[in-house]
Structures are given as structure tokens and as C-alpha cells.
Protein backbone atom coordinates (compact mmCIF):
# COMPACT_ATOMS: atom_id res chain seq x y z
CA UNK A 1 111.51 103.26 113.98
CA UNK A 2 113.86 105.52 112.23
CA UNK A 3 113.04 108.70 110.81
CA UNK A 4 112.49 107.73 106.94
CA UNK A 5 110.94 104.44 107.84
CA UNK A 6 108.49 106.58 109.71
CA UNK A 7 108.22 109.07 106.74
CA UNK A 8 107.28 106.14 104.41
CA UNK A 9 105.08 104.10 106.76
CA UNK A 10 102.94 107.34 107.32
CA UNK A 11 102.43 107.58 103.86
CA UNK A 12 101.00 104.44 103.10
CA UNK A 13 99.29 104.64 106.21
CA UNK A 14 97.09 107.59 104.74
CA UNK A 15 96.94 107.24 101.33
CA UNK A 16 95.98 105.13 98.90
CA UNK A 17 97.70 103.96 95.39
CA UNK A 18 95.85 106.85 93.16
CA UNK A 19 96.64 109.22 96.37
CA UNK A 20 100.47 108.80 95.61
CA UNK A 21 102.11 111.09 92.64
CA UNK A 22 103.98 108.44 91.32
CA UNK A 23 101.45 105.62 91.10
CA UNK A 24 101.10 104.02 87.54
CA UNK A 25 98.47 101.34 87.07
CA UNK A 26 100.75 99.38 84.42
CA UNK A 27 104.83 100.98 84.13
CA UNK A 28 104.82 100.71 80.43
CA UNK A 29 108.63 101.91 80.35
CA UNK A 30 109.87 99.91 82.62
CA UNK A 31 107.75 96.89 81.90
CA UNK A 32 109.27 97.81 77.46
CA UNK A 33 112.86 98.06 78.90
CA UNK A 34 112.98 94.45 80.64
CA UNK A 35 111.06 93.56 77.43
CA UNK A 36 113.32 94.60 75.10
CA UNK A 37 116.16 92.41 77.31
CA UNK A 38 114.94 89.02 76.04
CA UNK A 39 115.39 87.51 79.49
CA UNK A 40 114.96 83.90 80.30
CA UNK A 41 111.59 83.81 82.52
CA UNK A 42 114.15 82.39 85.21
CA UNK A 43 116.21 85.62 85.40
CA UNK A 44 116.22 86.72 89.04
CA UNK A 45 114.72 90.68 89.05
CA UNK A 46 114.47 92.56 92.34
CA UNK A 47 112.16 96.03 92.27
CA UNK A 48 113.85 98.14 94.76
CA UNK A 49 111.41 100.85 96.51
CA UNK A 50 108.85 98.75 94.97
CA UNK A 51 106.19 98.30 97.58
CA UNK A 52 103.21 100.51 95.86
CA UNK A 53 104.51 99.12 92.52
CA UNK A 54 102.24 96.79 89.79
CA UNK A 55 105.78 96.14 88.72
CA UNK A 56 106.41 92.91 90.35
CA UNK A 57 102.66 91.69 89.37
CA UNK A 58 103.12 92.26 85.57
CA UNK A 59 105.87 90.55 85.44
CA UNK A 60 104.55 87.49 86.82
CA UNK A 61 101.67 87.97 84.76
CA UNK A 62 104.77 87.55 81.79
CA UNK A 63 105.64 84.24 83.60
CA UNK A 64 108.46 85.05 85.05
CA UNK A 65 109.07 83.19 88.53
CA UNK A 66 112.07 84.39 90.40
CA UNK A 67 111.07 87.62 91.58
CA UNK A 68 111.49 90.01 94.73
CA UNK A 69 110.55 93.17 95.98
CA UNK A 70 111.94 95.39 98.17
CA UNK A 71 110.73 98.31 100.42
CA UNK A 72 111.27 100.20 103.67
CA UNK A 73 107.60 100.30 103.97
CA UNK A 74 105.81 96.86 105.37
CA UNK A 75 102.71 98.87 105.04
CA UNK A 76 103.54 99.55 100.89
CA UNK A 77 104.59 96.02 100.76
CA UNK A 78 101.66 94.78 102.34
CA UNK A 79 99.34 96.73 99.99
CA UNK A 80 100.50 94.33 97.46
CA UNK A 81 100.98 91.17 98.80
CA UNK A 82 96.99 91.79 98.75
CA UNK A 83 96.40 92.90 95.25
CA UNK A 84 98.18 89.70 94.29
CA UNK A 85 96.69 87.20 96.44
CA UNK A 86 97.96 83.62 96.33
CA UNK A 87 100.67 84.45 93.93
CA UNK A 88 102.48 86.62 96.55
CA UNK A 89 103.81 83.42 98.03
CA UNK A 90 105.91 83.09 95.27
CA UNK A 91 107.58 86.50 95.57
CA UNK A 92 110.42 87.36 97.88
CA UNK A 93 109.61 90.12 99.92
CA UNK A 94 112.10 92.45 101.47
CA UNK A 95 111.53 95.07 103.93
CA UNK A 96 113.87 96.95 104.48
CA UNK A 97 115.96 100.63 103.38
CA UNK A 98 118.56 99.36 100.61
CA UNK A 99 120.95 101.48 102.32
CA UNK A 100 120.91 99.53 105.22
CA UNK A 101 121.75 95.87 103.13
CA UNK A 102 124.82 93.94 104.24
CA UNK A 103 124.45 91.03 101.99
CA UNK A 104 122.55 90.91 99.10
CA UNK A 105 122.04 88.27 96.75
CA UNK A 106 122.88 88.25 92.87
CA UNK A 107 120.42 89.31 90.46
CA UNK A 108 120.27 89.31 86.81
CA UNK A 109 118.07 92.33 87.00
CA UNK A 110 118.09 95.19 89.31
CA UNK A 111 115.02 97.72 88.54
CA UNK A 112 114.46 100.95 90.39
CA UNK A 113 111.92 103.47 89.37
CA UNK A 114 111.99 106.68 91.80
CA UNK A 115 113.74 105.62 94.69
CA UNK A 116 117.09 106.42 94.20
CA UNK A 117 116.43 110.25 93.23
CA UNK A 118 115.54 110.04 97.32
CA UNK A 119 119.17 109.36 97.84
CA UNK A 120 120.80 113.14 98.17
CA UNK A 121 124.02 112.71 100.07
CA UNK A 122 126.93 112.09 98.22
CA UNK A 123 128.58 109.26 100.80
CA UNK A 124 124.59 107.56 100.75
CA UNK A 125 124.75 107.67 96.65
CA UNK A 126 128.11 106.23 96.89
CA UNK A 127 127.03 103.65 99.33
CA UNK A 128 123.84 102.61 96.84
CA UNK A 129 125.93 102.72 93.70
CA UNK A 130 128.04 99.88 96.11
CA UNK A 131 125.24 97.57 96.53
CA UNK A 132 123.85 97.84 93.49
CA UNK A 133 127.23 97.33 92.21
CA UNK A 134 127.57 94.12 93.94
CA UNK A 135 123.99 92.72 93.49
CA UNK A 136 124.04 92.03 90.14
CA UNK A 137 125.66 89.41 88.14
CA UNK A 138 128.51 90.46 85.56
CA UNK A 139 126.22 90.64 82.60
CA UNK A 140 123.26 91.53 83.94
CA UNK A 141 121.35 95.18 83.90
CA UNK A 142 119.80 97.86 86.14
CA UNK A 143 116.81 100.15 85.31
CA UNK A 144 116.96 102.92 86.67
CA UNK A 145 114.38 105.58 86.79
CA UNK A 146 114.45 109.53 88.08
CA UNK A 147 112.98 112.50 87.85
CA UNK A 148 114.87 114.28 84.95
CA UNK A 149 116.57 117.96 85.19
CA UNK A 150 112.97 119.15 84.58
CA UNK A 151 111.40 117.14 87.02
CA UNK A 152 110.12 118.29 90.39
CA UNK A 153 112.57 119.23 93.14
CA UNK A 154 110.32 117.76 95.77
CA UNK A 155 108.32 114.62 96.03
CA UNK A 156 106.24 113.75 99.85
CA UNK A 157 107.55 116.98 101.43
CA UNK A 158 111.48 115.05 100.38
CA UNK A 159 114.24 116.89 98.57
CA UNK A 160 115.12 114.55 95.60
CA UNK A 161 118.12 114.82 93.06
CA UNK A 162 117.19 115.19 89.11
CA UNK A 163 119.68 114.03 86.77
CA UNK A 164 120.10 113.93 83.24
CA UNK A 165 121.29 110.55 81.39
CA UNK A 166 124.57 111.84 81.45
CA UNK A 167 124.72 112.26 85.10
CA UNK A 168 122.90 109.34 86.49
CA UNK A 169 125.63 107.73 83.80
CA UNK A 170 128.42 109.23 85.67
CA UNK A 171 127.63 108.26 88.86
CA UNK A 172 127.37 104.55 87.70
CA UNK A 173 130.38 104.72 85.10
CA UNK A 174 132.54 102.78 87.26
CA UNK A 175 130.39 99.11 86.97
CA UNK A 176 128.30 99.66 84.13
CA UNK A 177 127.45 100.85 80.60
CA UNK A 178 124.78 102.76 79.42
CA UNK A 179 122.97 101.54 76.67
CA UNK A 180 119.35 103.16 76.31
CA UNK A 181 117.63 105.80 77.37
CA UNK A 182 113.83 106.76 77.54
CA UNK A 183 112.60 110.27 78.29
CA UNK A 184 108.59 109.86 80.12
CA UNK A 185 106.57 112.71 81.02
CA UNK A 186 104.36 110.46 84.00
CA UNK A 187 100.76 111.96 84.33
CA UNK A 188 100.14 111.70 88.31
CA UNK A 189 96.62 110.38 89.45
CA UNK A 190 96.46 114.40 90.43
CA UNK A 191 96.73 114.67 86.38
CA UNK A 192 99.91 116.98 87.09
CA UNK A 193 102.99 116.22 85.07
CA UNK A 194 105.99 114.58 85.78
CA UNK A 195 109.26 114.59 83.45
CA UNK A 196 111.26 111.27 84.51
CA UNK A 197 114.21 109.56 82.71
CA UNK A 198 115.05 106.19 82.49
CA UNK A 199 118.34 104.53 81.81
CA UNK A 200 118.93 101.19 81.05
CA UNK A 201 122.44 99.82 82.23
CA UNK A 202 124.79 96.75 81.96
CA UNK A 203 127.16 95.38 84.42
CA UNK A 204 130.45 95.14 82.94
């Protein structure tokens, strides 16, 4: 087991969903953003880092039916699977680090709320901006969520990046356009407070 496989599997391992910083009960943003989209309830939508998410079971409470998750963590994934019961037979689960994809398949919707702000080396962001790149249909949109510039620096003893909208839209300027962008400030379990941002992209 590698290093950051370990790091995550520890984690879920010892703590539970309200034990987490970044554990939400229902994303409102994210859930508003795909909203707002007016996808068909056939769209294909993949969560990436979306083990300890409620993500993936909101939107199947929407009806939509073509829906996968992804996580490096078997253990986060797991945790889920038994929240939703039956109904995780119908979801396509993933373990694995997106880094480490080959082949991915097409999605109309890519949505990523505070894993990529993990990602700190340039060649790994470069490498993730790839994938994503190629995982989604021309068309079709990321959501992408970070801490902002006035976010933490740290998250589960990790250095993570902050950006700005201006900077997460620079790294992605080659395959996609920007076209919203929500500020949050998250309240942790802990009651701290967390400033995130969240873009909303298209592929071009």
C-alpha cells in the first residue's frame, strides 16, 4: 500500500463522517451548481475523492441513474455503499488515486469538491488537468471545489494548494471555460470555518 493510500485508509479507519473537517450532511453548492445545469437524469457524473461524500446519494435521490464514485480509500467508499443500501448496486464504484487512471471513461459531468487542492506538484496538477481533460465529453462540465486564498494551508496533517477563481481558471484554461463561480465559507462538524471556492467549468 502506497504512502497516500495509507494516509487516507487510516483516516477513515479512525474517524467517523462528523470526525472529518470537510464532511457536509447535504453539499448545497455543489448539489445548486449541477442544478442549475439542467441535465438529462441520464447524464453520466463521476464524484472524484468522493468516498465520505452524500454527493452521489442526493443525486440519486434527484433520479439520476448513471452515476460513479471514485476514491483511493475502499474504507471511505465502503462507508457509503452502507449509508445507501440496495441502491449502491446501481453506482459505479472506483477505488482508486485519479492520478494513477490510464483509461477513463467519458462523462458528461466531472465533480470534485476538495480533492484536487491535495494535488501540490506542478507535473501531478498537470497530469490531473490531463485526465480530467480527457474524461469528459466536449460539452460537458467540471465542478470543481478548493479551499480559496483564505482557506487553510493544511487539511489531515497534508499541505494543500488555495487558489482563487482566477487561478484554478488558469490552470484549466487550456480545455475549458469558466462560467460561474460560488464563494462558501463551510462550517466543519468542529464548527471552525472554512473559506472554499467553487468553479463551474465547460469543456470546449
Amino acid at each position: 500500500m502506497n504512502k497516500k493510500k495509507e494516509h487516507w485508509e487510516s483516516i477513515y479507519g479512525n474517524k467517523d463522517d462528523h470526525q472529518v473537517s470537510w464532511y457536509q450532511d447535504v453539499p448545497k453548492t455543489s448539489l445548486r451548481l449541477i442544478n442549475e445545469l439542467q441535465l438529462s437524469l441520464e447524464s453520466s457524473i463521476i464524484d472524484i475523492g468522493g468516498g465520505n461524500s452524500n454527493f452521489t446519494i442526493e443525486l440519486q435521490k434527484i433520479g439520476y441513474k448513471n452515476l460513479s464514485v471514485l476514491d483511493i480509500s475502499g474504507l471511505a467508499l465502503m462507508r457509503t455503499k452502507e449509508k445507501m443500501g440496495d441502491a449502491a448496486n446501481t453506482v459505479n464504484w472506483v477505488e482508486s488515486d485519479v492520478l494513477d487512471l490510464d483509461e477513463f471513461n467519458k462523462y458528461d459531468v466531472i465533480h470534485d469538491r476538495a480533492t484536487f487542492h491535495f494535488i501540490t506538484n506542478e507535473d501531478d496538477i498537470k497530469k490531473y488537468v490531463d485526465i480530467i481533460s480527457g474524461a469528459i465529453i466536449k460539452g460537458g462540465h467540471l465542478v470543481i471545489s478548493t479551499f480559496a486564498i483564505t482557506g487553510p494551508e493544511k487539511c489531515s496533517n497534508l499541505q494543500v494548494s488555495q487558489y482563487s477563481s482566477s487561478g484554478l481558471a488558469q490552470v484549466f484554461n487550456e480545455n475549458f471555460k469558466l462560467i460561474r463561480v460560488v464563494n462558501e465559507v463551510h462550517t466543519s462538524p468542529y464548527n471552525t470555518k472554512q473559506d472554499f471556492i467553487f468553479c463551474l467549468f465547460a469543456r470546449l
